[in-house]
Protein backbone atom coordinates (compact mmCIF):
# COMPACT_ATOMS: atom_id res chain seq x y z
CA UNK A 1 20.30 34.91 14.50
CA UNK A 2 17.16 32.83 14.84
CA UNK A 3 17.66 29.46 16.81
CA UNK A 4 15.12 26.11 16.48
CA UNK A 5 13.11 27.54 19.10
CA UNK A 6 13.21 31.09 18.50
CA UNK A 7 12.33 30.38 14.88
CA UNK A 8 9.00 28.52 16.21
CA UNK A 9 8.00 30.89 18.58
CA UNK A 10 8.25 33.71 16.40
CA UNK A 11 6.59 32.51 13.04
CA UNK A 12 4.75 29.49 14.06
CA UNK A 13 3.62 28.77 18.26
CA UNK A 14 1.85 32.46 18.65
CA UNK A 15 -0.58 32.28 15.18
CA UNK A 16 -3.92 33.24 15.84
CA UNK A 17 -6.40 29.87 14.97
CA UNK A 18 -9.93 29.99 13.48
CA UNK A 19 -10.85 27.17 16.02
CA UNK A 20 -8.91 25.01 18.22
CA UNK A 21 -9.60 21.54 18.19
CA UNK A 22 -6.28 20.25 20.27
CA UNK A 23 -6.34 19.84 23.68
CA UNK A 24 -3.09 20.40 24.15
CA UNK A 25 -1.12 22.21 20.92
CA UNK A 26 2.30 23.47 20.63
CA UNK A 27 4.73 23.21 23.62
CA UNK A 28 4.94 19.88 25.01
CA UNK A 29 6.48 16.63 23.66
CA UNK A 30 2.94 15.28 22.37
CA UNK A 31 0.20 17.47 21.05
CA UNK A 32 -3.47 15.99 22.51
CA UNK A 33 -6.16 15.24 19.51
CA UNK A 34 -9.56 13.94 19.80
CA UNK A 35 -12.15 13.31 17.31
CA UNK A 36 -16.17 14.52 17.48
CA UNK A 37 -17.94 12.21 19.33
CA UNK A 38 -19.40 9.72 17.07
CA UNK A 39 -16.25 10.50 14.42
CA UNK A 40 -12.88 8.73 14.10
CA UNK A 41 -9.85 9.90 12.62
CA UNK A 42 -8.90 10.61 8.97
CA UNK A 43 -4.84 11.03 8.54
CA UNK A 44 -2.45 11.63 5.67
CA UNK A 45 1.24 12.96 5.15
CA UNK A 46 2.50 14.17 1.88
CA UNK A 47 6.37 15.67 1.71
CA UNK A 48 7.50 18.10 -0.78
CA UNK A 49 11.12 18.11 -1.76
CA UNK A 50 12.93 20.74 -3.60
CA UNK A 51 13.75 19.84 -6.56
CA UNK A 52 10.74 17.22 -6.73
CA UNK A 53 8.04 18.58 -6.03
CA UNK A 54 8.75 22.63 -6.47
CA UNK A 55 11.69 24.57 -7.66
CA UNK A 56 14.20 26.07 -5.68
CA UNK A 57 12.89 29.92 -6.66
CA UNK A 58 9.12 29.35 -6.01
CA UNK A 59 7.39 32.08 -3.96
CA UNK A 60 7.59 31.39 0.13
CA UNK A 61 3.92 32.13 0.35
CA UNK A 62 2.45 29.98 -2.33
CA UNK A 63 4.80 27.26 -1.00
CA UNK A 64 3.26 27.43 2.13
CA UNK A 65 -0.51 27.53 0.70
CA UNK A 66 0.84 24.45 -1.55
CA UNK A 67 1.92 22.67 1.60
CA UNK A 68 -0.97 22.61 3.43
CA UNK A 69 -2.94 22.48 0.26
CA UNK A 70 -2.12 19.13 -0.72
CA UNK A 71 -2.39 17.68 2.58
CA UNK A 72 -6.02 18.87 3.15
CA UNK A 73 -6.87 17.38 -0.67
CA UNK A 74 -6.82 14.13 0.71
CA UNK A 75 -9.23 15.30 3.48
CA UNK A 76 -11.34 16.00 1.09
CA UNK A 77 -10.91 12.71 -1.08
CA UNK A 78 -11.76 11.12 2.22
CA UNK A 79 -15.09 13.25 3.06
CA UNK A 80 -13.22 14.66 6.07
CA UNK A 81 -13.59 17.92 7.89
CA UNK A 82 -9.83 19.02 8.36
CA UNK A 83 -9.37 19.09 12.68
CA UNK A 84 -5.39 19.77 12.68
CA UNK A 85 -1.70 19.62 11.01
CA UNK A 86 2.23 18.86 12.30
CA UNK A 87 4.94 20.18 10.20
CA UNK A 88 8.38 18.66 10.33
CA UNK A 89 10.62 21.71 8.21
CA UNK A 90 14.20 21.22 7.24
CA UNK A 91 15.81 24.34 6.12
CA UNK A 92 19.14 25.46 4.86
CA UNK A 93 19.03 28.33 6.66
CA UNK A 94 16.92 30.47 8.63
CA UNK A 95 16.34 33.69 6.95
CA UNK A 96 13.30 35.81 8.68
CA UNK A 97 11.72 37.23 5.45
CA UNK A 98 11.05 33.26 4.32
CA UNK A 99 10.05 32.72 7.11
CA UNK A 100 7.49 34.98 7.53
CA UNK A 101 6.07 34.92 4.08
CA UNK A 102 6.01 30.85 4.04
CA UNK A 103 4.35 30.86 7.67
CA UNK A 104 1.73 33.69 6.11
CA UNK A 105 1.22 31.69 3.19
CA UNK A 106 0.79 28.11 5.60
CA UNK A 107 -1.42 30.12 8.42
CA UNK A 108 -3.85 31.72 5.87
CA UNK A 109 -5.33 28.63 4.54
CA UNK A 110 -5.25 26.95 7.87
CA UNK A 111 -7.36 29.68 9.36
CA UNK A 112 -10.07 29.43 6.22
CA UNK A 113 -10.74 25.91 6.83
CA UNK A 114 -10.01 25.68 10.77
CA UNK A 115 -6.40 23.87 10.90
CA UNK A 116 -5.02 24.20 13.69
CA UNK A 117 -1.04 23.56 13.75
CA UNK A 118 -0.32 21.55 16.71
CA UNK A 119 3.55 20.20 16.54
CA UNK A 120 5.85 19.30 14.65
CA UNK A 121 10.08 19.93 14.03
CA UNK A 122 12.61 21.93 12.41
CA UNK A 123 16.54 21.08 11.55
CA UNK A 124 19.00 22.15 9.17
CA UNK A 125 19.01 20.59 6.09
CA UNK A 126 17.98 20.41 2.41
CA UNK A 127 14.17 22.43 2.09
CA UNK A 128 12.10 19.53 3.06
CA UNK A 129 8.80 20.13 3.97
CA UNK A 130 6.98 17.41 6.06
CA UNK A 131 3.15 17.87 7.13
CA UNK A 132 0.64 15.28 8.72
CA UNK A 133 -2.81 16.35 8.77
CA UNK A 134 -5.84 15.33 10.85
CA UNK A 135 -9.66 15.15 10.17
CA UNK A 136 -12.61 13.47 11.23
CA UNK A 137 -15.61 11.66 9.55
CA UNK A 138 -18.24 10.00 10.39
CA UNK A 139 -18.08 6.47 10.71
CA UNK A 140 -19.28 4.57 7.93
CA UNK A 141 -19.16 7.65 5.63
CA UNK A 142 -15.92 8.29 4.62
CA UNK A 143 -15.63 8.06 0.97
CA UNK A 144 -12.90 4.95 0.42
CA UNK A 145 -11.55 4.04 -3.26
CA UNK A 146 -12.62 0.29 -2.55
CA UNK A 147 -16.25 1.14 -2.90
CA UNK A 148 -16.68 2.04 -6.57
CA UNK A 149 -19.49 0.15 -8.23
CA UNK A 150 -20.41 -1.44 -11.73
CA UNK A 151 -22.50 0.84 -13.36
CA UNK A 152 -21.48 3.69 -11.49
CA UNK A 153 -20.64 7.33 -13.43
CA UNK A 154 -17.41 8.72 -13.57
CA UNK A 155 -17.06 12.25 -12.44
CA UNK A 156 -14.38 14.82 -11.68
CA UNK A 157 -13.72 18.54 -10.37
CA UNK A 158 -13.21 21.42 -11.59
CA UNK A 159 -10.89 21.60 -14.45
CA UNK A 160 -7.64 19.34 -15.51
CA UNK A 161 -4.20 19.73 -17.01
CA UNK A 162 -3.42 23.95 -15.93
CA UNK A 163 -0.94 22.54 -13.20
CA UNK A 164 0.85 20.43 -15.62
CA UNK A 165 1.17 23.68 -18.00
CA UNK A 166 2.34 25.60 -15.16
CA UNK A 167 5.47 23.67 -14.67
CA UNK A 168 5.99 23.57 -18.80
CA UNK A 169 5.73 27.27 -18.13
CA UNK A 170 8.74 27.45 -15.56
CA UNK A 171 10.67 24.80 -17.33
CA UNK A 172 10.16 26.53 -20.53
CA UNK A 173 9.53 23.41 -22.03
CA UNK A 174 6.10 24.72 -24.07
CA UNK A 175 5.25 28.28 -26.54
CA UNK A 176 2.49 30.02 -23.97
CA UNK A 177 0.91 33.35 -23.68
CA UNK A 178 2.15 35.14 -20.80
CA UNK A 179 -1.65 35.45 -19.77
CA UNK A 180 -2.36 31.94 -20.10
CA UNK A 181 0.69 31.45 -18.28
CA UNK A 182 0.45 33.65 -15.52
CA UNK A 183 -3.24 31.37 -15.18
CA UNK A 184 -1.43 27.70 -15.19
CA UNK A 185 1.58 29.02 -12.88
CA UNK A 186 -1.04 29.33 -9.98
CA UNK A 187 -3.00 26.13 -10.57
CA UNK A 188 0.71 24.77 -10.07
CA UNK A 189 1.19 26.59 -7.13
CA UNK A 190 -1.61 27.37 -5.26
CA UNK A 191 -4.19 24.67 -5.74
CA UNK A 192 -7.52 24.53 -4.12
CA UNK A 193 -8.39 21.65 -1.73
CA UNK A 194 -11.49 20.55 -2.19
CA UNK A 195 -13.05 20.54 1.07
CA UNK A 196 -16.74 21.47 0.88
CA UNK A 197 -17.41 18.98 -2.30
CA UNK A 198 -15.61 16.02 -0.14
CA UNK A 199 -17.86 17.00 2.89
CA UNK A 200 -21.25 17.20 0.66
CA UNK A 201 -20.28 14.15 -1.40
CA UNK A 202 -20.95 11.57 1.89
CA UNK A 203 -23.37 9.38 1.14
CA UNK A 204 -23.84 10.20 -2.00
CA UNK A 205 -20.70 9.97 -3.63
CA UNK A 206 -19.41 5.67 -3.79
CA UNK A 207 -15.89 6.01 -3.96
CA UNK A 208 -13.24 9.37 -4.58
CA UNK A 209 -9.54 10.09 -4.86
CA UNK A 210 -7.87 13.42 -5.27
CA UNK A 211 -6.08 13.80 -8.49
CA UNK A 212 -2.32 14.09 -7.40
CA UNK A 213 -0.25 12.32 -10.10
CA UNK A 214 -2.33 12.48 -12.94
CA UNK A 215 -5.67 11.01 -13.79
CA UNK A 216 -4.45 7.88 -15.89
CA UNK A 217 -2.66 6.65 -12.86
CA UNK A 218 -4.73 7.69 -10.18
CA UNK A 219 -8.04 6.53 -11.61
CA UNK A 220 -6.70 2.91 -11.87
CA UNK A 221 -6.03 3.27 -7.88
CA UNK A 222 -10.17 3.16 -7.60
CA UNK A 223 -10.11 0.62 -10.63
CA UNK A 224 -7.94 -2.18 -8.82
CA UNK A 225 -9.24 -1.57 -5.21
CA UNK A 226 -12.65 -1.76 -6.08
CA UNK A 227 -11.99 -4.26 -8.58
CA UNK A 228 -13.37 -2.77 -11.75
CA UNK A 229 -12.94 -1.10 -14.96
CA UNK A 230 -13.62 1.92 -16.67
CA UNK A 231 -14.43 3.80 -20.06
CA UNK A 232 -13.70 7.12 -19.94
CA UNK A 233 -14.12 9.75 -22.66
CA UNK A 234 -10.84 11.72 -23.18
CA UNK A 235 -12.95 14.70 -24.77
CA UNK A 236 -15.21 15.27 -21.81
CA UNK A 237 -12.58 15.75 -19.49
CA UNK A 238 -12.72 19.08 -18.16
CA UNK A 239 -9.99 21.84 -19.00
CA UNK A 240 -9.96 25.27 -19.06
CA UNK A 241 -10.07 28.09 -22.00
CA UNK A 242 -6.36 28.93 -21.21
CA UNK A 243 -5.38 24.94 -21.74
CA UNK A 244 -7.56 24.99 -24.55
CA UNK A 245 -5.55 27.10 -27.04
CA UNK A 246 -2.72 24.38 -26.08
CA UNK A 247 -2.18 21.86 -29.06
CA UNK A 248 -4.64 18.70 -28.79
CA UNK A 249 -1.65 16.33 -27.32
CA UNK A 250 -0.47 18.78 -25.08
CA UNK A 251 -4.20 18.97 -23.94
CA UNK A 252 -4.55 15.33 -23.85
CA UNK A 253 -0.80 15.05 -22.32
CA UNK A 254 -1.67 17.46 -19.26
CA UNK A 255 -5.35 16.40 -18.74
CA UNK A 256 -4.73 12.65 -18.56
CA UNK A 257 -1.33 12.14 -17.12
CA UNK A 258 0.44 15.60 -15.76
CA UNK A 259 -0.83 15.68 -11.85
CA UNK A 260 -0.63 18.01 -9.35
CA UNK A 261 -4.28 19.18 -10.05
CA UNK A 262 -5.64 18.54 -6.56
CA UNK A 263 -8.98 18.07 -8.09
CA UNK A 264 -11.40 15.55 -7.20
CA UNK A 265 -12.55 11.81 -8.63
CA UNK A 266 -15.45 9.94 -7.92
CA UNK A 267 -17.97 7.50 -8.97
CA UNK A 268 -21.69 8.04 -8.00
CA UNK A 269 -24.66 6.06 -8.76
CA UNK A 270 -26.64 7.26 -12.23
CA UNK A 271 -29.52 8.15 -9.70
CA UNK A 272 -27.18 10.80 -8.18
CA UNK A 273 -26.46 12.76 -11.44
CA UNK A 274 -29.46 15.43 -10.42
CA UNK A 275 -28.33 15.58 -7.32
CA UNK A 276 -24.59 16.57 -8.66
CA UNK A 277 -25.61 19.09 -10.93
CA UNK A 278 -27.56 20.95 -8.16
CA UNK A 279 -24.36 20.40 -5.55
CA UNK A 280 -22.04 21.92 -8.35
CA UNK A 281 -23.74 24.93 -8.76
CA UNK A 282 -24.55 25.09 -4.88
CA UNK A 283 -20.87 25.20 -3.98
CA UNK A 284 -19.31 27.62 -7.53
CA UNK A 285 -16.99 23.84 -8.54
CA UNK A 286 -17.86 22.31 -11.85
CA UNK A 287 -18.57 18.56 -11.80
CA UNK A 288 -18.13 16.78 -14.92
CA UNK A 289 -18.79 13.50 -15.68
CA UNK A 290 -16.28 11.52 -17.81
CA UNK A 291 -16.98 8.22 -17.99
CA UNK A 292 -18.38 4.82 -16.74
CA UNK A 293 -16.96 2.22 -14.06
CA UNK A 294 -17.92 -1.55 -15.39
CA UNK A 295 -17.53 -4.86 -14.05
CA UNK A 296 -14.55 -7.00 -15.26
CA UNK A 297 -15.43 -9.08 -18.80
CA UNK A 298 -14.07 -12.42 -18.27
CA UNK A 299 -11.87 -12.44 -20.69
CA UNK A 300 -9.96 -9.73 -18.88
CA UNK A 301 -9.74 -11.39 -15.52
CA UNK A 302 -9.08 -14.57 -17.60
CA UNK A 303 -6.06 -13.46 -19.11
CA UNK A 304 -3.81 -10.68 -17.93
CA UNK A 305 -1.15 -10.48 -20.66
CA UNK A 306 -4.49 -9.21 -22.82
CA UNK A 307 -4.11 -6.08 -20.72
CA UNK A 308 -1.15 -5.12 -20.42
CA UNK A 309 -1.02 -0.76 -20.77
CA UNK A 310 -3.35 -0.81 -23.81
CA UNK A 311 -3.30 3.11 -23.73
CA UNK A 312 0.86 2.90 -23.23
CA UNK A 313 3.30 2.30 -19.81
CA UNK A 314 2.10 4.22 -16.47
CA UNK A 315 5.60 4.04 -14.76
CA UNK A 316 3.85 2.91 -10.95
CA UNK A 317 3.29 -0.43 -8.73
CA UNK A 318 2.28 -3.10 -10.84
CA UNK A 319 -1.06 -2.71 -12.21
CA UNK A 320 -3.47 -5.72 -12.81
CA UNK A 321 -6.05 -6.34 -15.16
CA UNK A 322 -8.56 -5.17 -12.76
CA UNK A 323 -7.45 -1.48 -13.04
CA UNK A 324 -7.97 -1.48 -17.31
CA UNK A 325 -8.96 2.10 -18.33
CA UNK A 326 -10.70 2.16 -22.23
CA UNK A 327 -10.31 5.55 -23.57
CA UNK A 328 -12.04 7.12 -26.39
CA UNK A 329 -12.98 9.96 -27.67
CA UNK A 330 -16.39 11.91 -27.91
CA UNK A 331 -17.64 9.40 -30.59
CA UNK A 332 -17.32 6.35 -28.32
CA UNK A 333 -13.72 5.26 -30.67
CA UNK A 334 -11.16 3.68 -28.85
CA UNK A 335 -7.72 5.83 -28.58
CA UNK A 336 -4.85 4.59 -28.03
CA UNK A 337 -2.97 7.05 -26.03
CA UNK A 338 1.01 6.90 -24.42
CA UNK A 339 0.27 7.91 -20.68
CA UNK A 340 2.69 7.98 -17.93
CA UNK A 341 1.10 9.01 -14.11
CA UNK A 342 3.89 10.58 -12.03
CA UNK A 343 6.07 8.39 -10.17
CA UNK A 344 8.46 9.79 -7.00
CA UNK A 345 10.95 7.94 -8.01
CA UNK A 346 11.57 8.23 -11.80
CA UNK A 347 11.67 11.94 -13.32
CA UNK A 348 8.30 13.45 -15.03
């Protein structure tokens, strides 16, 4: 019967790392981090609860991928090079064949991007999987979402909406091809963090988010920090041939507002736009441009009640006339669309 400290020797203390940036890891009461000289600190935790964030069936090993994923997506929203992780796991029980394949799944993308895992803690409990991760950035460079400017294009990564099918697909909620299916279960479960675009997109990139609850509400986090709006075209954004053969609303419905794509959005000078195409190409990650960011017309930032969810309700923390998106479609006419961005505490 595995104990608390059997269970971390055995699947988690003796991994081999791809580097080791800790000086002092696993097997003490602190773990000891420092940042590159000239570099400080980029942190983020994300949790994923059964039941909210993944079913109780999914695969051990893409869970673990998916864990670790999502943490180092806001790395790369940040421009950070990932340095290190903690992972605080409840479990209901400890069963050695989970174990192993979760750790497997965990360890394998830590060791492609050079994550080391450095603490953490495990209890009994409902599967509750807690991670902090650590990176580092230059100073002055990280890419912030309060630094979007007027005038500024709209971009995004890769390809929207396939995670959003992949949970339709295990809730049986939409008719899918088993191929297509078999390609939006994996965006859903084993996204890919975006690490080398965040890295190449310092200083050149103005502001970037990762897109983790769906594009309508994430974009307006950019929107109200930086004190803007935006006009994006709903036909530009990028999805792929399997979402394609979707209906248009289910398209639109995944694309705009279904989350969990991990990809990236940013805003970039119109000067840049070379540069991107070159970068995209350079790294195998499409970059598409979807829209504009614009400065806020007086009569918005006159009057609030003007505003108020034009495209329909985005169930999140209050959202001011600052963060107005304008959606159209490729022929520049307005849509109005019925969007709701995940929310943690209200079901999807």
């Amino acid at each position: 019967m595995l104990s608390e400290f059997s269970l971390i020797e055995r699947f988690f203390a003796r991994r081999p790392q791809a580097s080791r940036h800790a000086t002092l890891g696993i097997g003490d009461d602190c773990a000891l981090l420092a940042p590159p000289k000239g570099e400080t600190f980029a942190i983020s935790t994300d949790m994923l609860v059964e039941g909210r964030h993944f079913l109780a069936d999914v695969e051990p090993h893409a869970l673990g991928h998916k864990a670790l994923a999502v943490n180092l997506s806001d790395l790369a929203a940040m421009g950070a090079r990932p340095l290190a992780f903690t992972l605080a796991l409840a479990l209901p029980e400890a069963r050695a064949s989970w174990l192993e394949a979760f750790s497997n799944g965990l360890f394998e993308l830590a060791e492609r991007f050079g994550c080391e895992l450095i603490g953490g803690d495990t209890t009994a409990g409902p599967l509750n999987l807690c991670l902090t991760v650590f990176g580092s950035v230059p100073r002055q460079q990280a890419l912030r979402r309060d630094s979007a400017a007027a005038g500024d294009d709209l971009w995004v990564s890769g390809t929207l909406g396939d995670a959003r099918a992949g949970l339709a697909v295990l809730r049986g909620e939409w008719q899918i091809a088993p191929d297509d299916a078999a390609t939006f279960r994996r965006a859903l479960e084993r996204p890919e963090p975006r690490i080398e675009l965040g890295l190449a997109l310092r200083g050149l990139a103005h502001a970037a988010l990762d897109v983790s609850d769906g594009l309508a509400g994430d974009l307006r986090h950019i929107l109200a920090r930086s004190n803007l709006s935006a006009t994006v075209d709903v036909d530009a954004v990028p999805r792929s041939a399997a979402l394609r053969r979707l209906p248009l609303a289910l398209q639109r419905q995944a694309t705009l507002a279904g989350g969990d794509d991990y990809e990236l959005c940013f805003t970039a000078p119109v000067t840049a736009r070379a540069t991107l195409d070159t970068l995209a190409q350079q790294i195998g990650v499409p970059l598409t441009r979807i829209g504009t960011i614009h400065a806020i017309a007086p009569d918005e930032a006159a009057n609030p009640a003007n505003n108020a969810n034009t495209i329909g309700t985005i169930r999140a923390p209050k959202i001011t006339a600052q963060a107005k998106v304008r959606w159209t479609d490729a022929t520049g006419t307005p849509l109005t669309l019925n969007l709701q961005g995940f929310d943690h505490f209200h079901a999807d």
